[in-house]
PDB file of N, CA and C in Angstrom:
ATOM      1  N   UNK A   1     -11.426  10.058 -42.615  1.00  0.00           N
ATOM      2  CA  UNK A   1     -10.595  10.114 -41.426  1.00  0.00           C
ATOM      3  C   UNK A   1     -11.513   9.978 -40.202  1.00  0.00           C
ATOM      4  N   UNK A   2     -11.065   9.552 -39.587  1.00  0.00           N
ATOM      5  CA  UNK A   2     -12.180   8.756 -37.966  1.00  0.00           C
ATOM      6  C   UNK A   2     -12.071  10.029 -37.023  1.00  0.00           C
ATOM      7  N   UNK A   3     -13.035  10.282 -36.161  1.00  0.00           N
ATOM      8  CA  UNK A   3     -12.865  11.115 -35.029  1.00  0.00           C
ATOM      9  C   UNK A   3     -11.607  11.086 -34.551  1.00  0.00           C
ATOM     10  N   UNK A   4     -10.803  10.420 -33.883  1.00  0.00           N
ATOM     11  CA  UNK A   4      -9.302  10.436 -33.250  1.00  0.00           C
ATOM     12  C   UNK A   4      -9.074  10.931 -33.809  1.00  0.00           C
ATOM     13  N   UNK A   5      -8.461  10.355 -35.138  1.00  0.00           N
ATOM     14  CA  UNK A   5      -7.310  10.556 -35.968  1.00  0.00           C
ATOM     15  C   UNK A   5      -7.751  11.965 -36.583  1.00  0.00           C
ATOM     16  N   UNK A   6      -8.607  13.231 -36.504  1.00  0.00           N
ATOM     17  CA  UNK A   6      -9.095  14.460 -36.385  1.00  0.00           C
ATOM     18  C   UNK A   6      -8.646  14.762 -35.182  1.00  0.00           C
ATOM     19  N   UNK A   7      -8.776  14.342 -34.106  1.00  0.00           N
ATOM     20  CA  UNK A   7      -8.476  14.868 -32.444  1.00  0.00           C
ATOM     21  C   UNK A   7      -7.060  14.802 -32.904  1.00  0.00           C
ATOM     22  N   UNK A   8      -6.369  13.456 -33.521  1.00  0.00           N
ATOM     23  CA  UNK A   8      -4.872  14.223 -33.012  1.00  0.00           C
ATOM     24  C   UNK A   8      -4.434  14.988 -33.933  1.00  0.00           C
ATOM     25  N   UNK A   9      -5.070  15.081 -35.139  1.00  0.00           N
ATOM     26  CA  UNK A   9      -4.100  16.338 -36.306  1.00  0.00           C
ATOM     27  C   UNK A   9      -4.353  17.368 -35.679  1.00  0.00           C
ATOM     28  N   UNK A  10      -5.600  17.532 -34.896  1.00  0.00           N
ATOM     29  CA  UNK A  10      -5.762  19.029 -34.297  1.00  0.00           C
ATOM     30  C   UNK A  10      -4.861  18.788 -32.919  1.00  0.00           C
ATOM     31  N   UNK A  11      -4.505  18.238 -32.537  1.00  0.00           N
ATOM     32  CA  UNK A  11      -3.297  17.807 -31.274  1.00  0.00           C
ATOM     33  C   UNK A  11      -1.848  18.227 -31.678  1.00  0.00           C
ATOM     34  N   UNK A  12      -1.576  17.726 -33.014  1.00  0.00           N
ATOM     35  CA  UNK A  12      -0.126  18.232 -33.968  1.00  0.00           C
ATOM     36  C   UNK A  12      -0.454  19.470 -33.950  1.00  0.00           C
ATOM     37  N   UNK A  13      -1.287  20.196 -34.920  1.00  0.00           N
ATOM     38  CA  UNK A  13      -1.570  21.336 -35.161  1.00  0.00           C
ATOM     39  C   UNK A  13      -1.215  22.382 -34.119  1.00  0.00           C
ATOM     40  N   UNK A  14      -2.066  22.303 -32.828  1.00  0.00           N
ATOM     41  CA  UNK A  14      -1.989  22.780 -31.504  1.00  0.00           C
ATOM     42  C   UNK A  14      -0.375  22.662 -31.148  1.00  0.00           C
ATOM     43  N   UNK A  15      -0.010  21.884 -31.294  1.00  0.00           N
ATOM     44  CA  UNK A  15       1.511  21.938 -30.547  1.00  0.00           C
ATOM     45  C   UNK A  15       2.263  22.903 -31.362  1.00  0.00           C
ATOM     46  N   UNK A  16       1.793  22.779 -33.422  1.00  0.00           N
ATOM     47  CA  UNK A  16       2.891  23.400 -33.994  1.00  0.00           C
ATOM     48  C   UNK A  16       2.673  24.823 -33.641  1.00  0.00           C
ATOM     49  N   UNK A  17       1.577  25.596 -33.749  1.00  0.00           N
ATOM     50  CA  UNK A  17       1.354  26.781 -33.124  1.00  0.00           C
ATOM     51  C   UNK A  17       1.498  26.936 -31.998  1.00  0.00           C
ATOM     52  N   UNK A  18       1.901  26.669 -31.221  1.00  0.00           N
ATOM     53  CA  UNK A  18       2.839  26.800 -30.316  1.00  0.00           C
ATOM     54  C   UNK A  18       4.696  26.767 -30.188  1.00  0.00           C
ATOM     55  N   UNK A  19       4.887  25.537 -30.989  1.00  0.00           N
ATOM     56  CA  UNK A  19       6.416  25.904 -31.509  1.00  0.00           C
ATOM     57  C   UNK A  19       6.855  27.286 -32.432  1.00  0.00           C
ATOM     58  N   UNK A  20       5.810  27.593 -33.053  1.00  0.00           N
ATOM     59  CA  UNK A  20       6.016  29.420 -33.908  1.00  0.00           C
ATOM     60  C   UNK A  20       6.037  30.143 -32.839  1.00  0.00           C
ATOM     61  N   UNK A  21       4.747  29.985 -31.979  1.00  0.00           N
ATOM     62  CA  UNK A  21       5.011  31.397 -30.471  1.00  0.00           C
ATOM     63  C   UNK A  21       6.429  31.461 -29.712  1.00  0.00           C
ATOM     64  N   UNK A  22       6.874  29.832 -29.630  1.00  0.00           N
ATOM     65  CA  UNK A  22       7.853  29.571 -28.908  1.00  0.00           C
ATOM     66  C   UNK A  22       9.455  30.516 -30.146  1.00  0.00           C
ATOM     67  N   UNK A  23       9.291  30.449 -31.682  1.00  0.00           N
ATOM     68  CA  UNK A  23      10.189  31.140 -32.387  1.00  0.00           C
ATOM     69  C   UNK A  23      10.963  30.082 -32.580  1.00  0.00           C
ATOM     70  N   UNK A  24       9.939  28.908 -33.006  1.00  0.00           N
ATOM     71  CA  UNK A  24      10.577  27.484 -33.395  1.00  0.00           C
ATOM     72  C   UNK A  24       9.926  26.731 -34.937  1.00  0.00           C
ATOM     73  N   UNK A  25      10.134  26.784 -36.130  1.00  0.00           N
ATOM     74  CA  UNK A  25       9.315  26.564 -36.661  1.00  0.00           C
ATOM     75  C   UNK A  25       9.786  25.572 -37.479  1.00  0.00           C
ATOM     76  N   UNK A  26       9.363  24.614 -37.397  1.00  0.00           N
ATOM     77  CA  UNK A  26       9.437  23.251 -38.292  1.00  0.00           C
ATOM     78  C   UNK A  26       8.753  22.838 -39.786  1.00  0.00           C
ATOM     79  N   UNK A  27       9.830  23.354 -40.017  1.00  0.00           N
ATOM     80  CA  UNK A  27       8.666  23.680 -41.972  1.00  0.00           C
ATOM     81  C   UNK A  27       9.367  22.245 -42.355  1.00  0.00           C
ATOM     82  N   UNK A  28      10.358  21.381 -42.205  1.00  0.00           N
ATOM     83  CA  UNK A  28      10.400  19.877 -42.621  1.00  0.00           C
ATOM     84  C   UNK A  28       8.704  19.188 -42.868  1.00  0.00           C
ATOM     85  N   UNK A  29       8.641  19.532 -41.343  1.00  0.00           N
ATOM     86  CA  UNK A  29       7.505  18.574 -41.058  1.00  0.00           C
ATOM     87  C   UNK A  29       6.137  19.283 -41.197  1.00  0.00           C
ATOM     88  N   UNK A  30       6.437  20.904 -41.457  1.00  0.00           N
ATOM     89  CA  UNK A  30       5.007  21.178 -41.707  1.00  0.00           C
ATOM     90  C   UNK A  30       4.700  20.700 -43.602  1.00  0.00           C
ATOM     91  N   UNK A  31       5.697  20.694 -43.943  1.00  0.00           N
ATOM     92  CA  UNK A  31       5.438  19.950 -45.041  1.00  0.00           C
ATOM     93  C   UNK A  31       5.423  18.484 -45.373  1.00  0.00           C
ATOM     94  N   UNK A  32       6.032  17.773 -44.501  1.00  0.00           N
ATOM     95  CA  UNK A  32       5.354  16.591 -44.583  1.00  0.00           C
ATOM     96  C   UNK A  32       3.706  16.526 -44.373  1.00  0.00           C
ATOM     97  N   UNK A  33       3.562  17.100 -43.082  1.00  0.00           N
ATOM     98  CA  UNK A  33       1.664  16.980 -43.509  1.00  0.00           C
ATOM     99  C   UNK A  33       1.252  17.916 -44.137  1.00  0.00           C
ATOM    100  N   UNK A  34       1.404  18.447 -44.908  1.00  0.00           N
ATOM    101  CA  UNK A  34       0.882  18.691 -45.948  1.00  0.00           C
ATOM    102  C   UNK A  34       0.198  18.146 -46.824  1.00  0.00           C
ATOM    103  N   UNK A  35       1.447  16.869 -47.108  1.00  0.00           N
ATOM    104  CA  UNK A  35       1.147  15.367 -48.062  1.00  0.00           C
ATOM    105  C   UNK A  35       0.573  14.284 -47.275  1.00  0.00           C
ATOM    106  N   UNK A  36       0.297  14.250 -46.383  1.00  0.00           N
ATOM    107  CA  UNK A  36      -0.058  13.188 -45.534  1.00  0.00           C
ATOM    108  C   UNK A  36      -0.831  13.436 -43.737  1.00  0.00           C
ATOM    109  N   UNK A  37      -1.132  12.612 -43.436  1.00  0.00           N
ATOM    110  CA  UNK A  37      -2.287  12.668 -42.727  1.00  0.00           C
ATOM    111  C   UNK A  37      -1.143  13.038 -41.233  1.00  0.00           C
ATOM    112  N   UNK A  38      -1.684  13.048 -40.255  1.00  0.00           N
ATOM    113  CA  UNK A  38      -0.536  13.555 -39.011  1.00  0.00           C
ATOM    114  C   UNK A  38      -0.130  12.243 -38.605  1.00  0.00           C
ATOM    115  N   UNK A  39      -1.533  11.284 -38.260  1.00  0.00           N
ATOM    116  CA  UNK A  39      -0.965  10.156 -37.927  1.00  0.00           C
ATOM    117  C   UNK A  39      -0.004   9.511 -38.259  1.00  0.00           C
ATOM    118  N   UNK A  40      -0.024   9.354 -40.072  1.00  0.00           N
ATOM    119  CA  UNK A  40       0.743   8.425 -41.202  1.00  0.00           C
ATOM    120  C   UNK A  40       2.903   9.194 -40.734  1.00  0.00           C
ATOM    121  N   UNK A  41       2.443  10.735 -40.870  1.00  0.00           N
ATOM    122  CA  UNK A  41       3.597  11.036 -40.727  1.00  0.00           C
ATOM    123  C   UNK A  41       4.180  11.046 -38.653  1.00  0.00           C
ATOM    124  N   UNK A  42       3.139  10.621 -38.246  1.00  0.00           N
ATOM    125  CA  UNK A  42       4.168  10.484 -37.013  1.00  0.00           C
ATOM    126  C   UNK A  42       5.033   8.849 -36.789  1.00  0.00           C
ATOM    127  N   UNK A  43       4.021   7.930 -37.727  1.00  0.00           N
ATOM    128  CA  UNK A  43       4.767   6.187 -37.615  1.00  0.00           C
ATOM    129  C   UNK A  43       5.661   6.277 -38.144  1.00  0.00           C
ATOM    130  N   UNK A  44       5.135   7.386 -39.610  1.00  0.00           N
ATOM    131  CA  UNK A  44       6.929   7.252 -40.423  1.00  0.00           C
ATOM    132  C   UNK A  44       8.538   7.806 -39.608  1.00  0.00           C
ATOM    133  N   UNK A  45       7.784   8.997 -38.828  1.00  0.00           N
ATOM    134  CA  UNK A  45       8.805   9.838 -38.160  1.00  0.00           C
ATOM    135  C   UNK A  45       9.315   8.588 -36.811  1.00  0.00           C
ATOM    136  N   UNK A  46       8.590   8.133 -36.092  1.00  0.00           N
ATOM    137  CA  UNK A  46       8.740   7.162 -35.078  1.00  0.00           C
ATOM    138  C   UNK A  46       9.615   6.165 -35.743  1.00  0.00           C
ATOM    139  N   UNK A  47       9.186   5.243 -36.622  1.00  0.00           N
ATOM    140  CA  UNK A  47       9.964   4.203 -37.235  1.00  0.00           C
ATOM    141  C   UNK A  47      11.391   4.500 -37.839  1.00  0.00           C
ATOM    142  N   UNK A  48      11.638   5.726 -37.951  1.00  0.00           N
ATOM    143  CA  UNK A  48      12.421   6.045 -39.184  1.00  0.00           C
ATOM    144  C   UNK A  48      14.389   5.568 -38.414  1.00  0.00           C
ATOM    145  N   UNK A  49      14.182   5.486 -37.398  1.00  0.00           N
ATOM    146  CA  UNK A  49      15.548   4.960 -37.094  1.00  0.00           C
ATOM    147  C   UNK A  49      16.834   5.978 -36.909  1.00  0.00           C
ATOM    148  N   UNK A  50      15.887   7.179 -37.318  1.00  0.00           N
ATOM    149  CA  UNK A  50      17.191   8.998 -36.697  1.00  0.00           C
ATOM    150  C   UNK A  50      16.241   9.522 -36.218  1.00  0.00           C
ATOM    151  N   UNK A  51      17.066  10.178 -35.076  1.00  0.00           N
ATOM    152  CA  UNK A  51      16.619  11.375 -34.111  1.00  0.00           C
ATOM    153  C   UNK A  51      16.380  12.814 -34.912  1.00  0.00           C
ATOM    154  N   UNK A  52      15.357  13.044 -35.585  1.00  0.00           N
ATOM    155  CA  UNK A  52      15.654  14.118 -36.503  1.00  0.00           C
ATOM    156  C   UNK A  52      16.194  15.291 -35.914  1.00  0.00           C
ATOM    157  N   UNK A  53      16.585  16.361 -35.879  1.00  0.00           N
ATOM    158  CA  UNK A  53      17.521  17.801 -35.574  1.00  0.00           C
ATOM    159  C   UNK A  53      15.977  18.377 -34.795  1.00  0.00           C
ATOM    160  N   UNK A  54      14.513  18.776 -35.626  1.00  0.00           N
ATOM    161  CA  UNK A  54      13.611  19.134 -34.966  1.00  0.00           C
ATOM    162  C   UNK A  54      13.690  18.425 -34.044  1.00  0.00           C
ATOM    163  N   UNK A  55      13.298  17.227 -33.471  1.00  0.00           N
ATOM    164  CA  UNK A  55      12.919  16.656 -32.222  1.00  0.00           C
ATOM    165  C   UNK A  55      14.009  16.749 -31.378  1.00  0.00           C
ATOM    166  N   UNK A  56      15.860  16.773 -31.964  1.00  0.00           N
ATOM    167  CA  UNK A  56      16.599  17.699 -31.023  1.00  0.00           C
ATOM    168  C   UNK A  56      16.424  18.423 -30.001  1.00  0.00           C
ATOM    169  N   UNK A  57      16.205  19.244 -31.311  1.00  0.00           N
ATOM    170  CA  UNK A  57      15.697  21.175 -30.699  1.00  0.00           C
ATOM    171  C   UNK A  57      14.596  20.749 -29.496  1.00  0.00           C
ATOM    172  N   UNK A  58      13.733  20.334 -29.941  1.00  0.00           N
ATOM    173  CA  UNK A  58      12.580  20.461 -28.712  1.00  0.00           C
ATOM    174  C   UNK A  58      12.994  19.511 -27.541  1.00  0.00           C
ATOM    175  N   UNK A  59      13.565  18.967 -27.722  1.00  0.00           N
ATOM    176  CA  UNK A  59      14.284  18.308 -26.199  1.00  0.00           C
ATOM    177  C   UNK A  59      15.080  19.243 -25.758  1.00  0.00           C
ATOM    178  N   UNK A  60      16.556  20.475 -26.038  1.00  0.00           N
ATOM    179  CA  UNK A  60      16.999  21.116 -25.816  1.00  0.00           C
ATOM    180  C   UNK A  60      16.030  22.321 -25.065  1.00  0.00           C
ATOM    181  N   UNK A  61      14.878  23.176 -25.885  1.00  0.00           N
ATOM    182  CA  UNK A  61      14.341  23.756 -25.409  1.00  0.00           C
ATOM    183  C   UNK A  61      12.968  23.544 -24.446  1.00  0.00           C
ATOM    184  N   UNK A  62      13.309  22.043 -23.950  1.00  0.00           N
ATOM    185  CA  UNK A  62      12.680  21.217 -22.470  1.00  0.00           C
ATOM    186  C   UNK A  62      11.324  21.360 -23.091  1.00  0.00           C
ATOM    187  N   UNK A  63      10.748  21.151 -23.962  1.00  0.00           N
ATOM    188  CA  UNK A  63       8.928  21.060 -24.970  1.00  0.00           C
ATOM    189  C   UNK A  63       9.277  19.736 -25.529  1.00  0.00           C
ATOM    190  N   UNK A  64       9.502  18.755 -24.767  1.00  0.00           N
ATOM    191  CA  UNK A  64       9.284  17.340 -25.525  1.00  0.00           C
ATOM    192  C   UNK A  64       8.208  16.818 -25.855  1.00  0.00           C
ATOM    193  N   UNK A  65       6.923  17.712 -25.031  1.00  0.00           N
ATOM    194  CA  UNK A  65       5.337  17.638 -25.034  1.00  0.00           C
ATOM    195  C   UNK A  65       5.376  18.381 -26.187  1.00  0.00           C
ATOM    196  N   UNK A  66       5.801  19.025 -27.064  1.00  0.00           N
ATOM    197  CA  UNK A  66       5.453  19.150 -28.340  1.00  0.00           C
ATOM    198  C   UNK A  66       5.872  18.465 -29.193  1.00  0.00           C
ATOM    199  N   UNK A  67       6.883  17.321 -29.091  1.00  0.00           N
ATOM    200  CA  UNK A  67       6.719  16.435 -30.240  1.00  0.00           C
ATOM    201  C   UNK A  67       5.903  15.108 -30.407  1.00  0.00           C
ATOM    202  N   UNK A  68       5.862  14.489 -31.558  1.00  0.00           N
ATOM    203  CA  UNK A  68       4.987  13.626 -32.027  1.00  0.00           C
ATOM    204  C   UNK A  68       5.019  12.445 -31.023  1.00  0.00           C
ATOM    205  N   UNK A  69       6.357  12.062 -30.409  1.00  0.00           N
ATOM    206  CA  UNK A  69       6.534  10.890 -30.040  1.00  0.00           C
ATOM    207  C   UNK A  69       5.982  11.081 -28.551  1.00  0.00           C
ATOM    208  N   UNK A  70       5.679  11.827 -28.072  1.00  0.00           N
ATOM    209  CA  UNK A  70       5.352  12.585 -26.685  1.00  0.00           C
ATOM    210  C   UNK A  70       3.761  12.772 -26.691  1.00  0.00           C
ATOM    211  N   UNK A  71       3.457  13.381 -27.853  1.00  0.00           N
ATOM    212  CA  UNK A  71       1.308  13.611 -28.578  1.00  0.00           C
ATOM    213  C   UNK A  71       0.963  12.431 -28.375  1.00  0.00           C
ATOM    214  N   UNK A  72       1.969  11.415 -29.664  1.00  0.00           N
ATOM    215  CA  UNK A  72       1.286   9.778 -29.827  1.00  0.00           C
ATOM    216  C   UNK A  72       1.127   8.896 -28.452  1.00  0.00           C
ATOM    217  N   UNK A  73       2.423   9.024 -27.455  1.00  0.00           N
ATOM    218  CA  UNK A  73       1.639   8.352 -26.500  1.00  0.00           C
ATOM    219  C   UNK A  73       0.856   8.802 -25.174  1.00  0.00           C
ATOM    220  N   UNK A  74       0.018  10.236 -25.154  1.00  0.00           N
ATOM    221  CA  UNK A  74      -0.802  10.818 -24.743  1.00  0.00           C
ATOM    222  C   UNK A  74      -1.816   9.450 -24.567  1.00  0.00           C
ATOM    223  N   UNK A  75      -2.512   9.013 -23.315  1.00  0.00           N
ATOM    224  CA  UNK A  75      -4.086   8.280 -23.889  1.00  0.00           C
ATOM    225  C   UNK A  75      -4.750   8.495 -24.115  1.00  0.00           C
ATOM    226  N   UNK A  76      -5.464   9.316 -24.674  1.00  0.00           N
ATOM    227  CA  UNK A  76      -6.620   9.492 -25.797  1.00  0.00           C
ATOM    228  C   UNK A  76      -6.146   8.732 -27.068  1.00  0.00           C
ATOM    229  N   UNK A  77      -5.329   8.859 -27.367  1.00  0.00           N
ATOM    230  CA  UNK A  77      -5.258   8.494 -28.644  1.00  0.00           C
ATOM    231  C   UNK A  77      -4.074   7.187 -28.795  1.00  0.00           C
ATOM    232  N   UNK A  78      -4.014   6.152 -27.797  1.00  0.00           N
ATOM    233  CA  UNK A  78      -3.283   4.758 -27.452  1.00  0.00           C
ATOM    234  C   UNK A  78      -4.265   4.250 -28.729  1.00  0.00           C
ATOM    235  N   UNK A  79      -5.731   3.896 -28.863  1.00  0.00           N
ATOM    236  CA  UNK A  79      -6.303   3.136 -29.868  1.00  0.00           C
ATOM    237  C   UNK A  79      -6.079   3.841 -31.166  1.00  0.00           C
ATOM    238  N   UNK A  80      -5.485   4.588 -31.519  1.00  0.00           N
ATOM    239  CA  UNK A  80      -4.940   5.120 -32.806  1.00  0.00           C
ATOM    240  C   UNK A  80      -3.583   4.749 -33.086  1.00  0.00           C
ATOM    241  N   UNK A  81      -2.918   4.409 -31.851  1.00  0.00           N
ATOM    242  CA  UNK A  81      -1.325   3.845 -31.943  1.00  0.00           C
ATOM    243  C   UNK A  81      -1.140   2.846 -31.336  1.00  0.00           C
ATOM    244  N   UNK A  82      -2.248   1.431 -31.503  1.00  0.00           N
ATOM    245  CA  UNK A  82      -2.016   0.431 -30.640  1.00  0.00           C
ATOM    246  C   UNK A  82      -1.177  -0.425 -31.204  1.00  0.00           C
ATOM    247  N   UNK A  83      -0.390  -0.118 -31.914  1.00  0.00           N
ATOM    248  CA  UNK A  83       0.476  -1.268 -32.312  1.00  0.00           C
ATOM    249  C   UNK A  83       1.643  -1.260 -31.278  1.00  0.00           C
ATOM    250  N   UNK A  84       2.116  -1.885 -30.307  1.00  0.00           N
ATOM    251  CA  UNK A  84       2.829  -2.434 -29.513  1.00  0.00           C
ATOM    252  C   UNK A  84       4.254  -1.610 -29.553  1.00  0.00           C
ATOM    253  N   UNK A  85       4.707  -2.224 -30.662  1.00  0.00           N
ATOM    254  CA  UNK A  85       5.959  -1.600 -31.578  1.00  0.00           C
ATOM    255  C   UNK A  85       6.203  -0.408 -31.442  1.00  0.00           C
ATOM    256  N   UNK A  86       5.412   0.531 -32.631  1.00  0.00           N
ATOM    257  CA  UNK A  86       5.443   1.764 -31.920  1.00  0.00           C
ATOM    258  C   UNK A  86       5.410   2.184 -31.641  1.00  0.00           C
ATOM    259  N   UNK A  87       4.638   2.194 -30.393  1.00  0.00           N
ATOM    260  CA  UNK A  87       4.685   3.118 -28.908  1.00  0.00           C
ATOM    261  C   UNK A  87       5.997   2.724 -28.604  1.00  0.00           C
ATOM    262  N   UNK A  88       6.574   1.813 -28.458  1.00  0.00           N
ATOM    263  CA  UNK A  88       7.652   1.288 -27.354  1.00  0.00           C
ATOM    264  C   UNK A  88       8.857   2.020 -28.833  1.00  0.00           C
ATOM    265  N   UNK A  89       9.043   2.156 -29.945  1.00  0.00           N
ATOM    266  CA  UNK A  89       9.588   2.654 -30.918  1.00  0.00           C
ATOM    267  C   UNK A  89       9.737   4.761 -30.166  1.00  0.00           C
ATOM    268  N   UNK A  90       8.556   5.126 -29.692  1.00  0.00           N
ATOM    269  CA  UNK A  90       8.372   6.437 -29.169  1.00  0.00           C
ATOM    270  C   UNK A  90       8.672   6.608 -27.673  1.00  0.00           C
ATOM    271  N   UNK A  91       8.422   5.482 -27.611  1.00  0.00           N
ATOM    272  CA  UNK A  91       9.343   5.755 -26.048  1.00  0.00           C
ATOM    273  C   UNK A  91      10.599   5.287 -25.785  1.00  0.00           C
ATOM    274  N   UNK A  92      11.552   4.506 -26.492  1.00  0.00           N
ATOM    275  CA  UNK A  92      12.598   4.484 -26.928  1.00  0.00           C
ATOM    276  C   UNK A  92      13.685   6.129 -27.427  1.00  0.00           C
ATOM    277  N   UNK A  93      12.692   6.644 -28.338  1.00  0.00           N
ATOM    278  CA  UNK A  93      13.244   7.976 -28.874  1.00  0.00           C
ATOM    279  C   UNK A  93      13.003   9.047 -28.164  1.00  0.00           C
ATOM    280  N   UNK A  94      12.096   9.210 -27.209  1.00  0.00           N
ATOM    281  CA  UNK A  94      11.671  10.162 -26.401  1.00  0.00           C
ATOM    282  C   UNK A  94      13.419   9.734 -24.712  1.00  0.00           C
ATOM    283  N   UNK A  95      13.469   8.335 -24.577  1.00  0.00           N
ATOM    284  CA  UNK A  95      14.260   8.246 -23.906  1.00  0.00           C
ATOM    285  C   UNK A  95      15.906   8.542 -24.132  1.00  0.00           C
ATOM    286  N   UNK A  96      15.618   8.387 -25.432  1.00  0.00           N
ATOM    287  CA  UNK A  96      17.237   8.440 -26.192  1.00  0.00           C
ATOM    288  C   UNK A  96      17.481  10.065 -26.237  1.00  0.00           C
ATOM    289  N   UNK A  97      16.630  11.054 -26.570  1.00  0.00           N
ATOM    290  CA  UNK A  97      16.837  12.411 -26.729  1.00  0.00           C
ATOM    291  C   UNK A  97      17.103  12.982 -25.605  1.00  0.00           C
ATOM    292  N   UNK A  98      16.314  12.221 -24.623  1.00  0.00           N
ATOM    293  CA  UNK A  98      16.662  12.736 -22.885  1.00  0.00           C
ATOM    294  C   UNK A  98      18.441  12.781 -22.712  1.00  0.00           C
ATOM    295  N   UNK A  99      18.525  11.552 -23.454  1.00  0.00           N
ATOM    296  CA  UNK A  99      19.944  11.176 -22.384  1.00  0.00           C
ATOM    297  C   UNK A  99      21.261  11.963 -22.909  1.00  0.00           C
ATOM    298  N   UNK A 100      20.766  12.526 -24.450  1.00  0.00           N
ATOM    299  CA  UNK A 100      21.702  13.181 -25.336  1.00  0.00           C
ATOM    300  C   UNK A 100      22.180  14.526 -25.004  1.00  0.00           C
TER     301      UNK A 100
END
């Protein structure tokens, strides 16, 4: 695993301990990385074509900076998500949860 892609699992990580303080806890997705790397599971979560219920919640409780689609397009880590697509895939879903 490359330096970034370490900077942002510890970037996921950091946010999810913070969603527990907040009395929010996302065991879907803490088990998805479990099996998989943070990055792998944020393209899948980005691409996947539903607004999952977690990323709901954290738009409701105004922490959209704690989800993935909000981390991924942080710049530090644009050359870890330079594919065109899905950034504009995360800012699509970050805009769609706003408006809901």
């Amino acid at each position: 695993m490359s330096q970034l892609e370490n900077d942002f699992e510890a970037r996921i990580r950091a946010a999810l301990l913070e969603c527990h303080r907040l009395g929010y806890h996302p065991s879907d997705f803490e088990g998805m990385l479990a099996n998989a790397s943070a990055a792998h599971v944020t393209e899948k979560l980005v691409t996947s074509g539903v607004l999952q219920a977690g990323f709901k919640r954290l738009a409701k409780m105004g922490r959209l900076d704690l989800s993935v689609e909000f981390i991924m397009l942080e710049p530090q880590f644009e050359s870890l998500f330079s594919n065109k697509q899905l950034r504009e895939a995360a800012q699509w879903r970050l805009n769609e949860v706003i408006q809901h």
